[in-house]
C-alpha atoms as a PDB file:
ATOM      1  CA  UNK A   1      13.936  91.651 157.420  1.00  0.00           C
ATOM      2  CA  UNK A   2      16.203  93.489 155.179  1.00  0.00           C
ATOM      3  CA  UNK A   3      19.614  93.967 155.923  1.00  0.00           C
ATOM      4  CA  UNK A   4      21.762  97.462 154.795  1.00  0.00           C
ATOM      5  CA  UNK A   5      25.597  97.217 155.668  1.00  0.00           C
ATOM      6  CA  UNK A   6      27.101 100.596 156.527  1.00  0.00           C
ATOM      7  CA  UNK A   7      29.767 102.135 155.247  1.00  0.00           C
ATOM      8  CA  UNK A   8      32.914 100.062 154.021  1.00  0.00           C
ATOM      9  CA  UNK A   9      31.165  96.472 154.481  1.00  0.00           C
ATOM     10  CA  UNK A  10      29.091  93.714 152.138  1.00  0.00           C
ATOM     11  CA  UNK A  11      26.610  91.851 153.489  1.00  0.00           C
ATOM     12  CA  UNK A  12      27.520  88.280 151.452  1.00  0.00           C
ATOM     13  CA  UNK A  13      26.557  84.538 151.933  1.00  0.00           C
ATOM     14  CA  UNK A  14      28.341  81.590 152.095  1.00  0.00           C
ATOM     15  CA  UNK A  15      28.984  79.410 149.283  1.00  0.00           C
ATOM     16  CA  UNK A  16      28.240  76.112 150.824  1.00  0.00           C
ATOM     17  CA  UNK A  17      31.060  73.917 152.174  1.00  0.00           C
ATOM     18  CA  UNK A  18      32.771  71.244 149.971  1.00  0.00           C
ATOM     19  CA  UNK A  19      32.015  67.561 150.975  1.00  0.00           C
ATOM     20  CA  UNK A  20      34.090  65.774 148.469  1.00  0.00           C
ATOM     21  CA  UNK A  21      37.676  66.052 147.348  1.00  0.00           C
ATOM     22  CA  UNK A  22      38.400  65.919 144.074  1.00  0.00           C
ATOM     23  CA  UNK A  23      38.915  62.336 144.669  1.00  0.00           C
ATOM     24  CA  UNK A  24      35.506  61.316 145.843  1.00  0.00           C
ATOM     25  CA  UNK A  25      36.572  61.213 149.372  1.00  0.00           C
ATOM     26  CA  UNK A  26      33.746  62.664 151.483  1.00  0.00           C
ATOM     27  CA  UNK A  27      34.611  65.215 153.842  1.00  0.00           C
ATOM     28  CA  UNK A  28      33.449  64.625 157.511  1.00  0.00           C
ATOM     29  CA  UNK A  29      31.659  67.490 158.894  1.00  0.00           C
ATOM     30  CA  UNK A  30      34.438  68.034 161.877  1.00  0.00           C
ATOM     31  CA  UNK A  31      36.776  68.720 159.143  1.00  0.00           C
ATOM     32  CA  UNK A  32      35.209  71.234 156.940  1.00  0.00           C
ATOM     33  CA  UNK A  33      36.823  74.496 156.923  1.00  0.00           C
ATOM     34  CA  UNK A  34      34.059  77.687 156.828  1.00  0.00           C
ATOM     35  CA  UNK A  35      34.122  78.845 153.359  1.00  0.00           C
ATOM     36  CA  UNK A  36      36.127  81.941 152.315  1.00  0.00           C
ATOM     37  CA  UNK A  37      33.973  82.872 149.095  1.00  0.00           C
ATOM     38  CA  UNK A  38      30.376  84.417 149.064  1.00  0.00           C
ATOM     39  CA  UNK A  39      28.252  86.538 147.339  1.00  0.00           C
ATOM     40  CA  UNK A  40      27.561  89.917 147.582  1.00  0.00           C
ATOM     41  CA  UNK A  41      23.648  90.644 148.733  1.00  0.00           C
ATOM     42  CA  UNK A  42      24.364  94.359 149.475  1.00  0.00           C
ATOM     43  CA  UNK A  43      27.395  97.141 149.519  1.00  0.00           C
ATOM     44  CA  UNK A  44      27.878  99.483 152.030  1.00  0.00           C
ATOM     45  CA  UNK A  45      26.909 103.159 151.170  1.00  0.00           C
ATOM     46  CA  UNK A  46      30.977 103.677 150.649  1.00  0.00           C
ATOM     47  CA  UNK A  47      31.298 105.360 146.593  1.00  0.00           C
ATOM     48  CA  UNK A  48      35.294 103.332 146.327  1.00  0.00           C
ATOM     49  CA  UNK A  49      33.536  99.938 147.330  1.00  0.00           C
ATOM     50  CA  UNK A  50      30.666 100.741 145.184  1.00  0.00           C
ATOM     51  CA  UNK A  51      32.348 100.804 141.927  1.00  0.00           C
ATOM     52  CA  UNK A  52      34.436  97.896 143.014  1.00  0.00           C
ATOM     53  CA  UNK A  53      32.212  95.258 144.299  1.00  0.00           C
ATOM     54  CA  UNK A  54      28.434  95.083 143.025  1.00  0.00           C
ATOM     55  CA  UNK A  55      25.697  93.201 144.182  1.00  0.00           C
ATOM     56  CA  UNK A  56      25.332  89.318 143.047  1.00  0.00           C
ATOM     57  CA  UNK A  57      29.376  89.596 142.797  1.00  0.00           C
ATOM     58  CA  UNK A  58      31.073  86.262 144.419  1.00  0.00           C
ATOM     59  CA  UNK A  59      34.000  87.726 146.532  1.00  0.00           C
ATOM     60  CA  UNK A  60      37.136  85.808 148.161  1.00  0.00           C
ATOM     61  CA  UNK A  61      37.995  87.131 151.621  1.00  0.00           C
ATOM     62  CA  UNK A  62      40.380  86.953 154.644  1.00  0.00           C
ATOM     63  CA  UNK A  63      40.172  83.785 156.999  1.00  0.00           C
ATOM     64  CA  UNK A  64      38.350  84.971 160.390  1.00  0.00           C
ATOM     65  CA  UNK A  65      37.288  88.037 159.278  1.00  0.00           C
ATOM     66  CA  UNK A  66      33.422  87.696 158.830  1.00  0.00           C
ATOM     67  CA  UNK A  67      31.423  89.483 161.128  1.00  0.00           C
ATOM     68  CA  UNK A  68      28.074  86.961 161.917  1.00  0.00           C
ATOM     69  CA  UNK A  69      24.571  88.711 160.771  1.00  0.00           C
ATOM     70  CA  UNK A  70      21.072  87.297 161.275  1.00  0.00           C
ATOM     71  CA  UNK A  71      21.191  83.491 159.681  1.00  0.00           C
ATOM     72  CA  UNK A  72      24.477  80.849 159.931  1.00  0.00           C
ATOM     73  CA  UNK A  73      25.223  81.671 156.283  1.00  0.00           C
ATOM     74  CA  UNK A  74      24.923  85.199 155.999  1.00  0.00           C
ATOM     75  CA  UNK A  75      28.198  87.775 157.196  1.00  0.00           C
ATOM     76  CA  UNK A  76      29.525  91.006 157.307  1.00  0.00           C
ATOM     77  CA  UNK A  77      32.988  91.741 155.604  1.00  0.00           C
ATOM     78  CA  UNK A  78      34.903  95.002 155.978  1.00  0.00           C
ATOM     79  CA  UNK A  79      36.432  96.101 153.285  1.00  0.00           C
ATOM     80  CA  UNK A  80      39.981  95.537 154.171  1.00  0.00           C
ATOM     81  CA  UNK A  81      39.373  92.096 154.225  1.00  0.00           C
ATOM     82  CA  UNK A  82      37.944  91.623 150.994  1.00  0.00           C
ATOM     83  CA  UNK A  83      41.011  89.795 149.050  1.00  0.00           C
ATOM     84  CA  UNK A  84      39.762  89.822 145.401  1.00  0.00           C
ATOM     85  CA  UNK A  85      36.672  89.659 142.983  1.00  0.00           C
ATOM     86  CA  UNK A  86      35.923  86.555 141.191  1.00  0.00           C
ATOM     87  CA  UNK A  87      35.343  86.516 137.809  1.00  0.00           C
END
């Protein structure tokens, strides 16, 4: 099934979860905070988040703000929450 997010959203995935600290020390699973990067899989049909935010982009967004799509690792994120680009 393919997925099309409407007007000022991305359709992203998760990067996956750290496990280790920069230590070594392996993270129990009870303790792992969900993500707040992911990349972009599709843009919203909005022209100002078009030329901002492309497809295959890796995106940092707000804590809580992901709206759950079709699989555990795949979200919606409004544009407003959408805190930078990284590069």
């Amino acid at each position: 099934m393919r997925v099309i997010p409407l007007d000022d959203r991305v359709y992203i995935e998760l990067k996956d979860a750290e496990t280790k600290t920069a230590s070594g020390l392996i993270i129990p699973d009870t303790s792992q905070e969900r993500p707040r990067e992911g990349t972009v899989i599709a843009v919203g049909n909005d022209e100002g988040l078009q030329k901002l935010v492309q497809v295959g982009d890796t995106i940092l967004f707000a804590n809580y703000s992901a709206e759950e799509a079709d699989d555990d690792n795949r979200f919606f994120v409004g544009r407003a929450d959408i805190l930078g680009k990284l590069i």
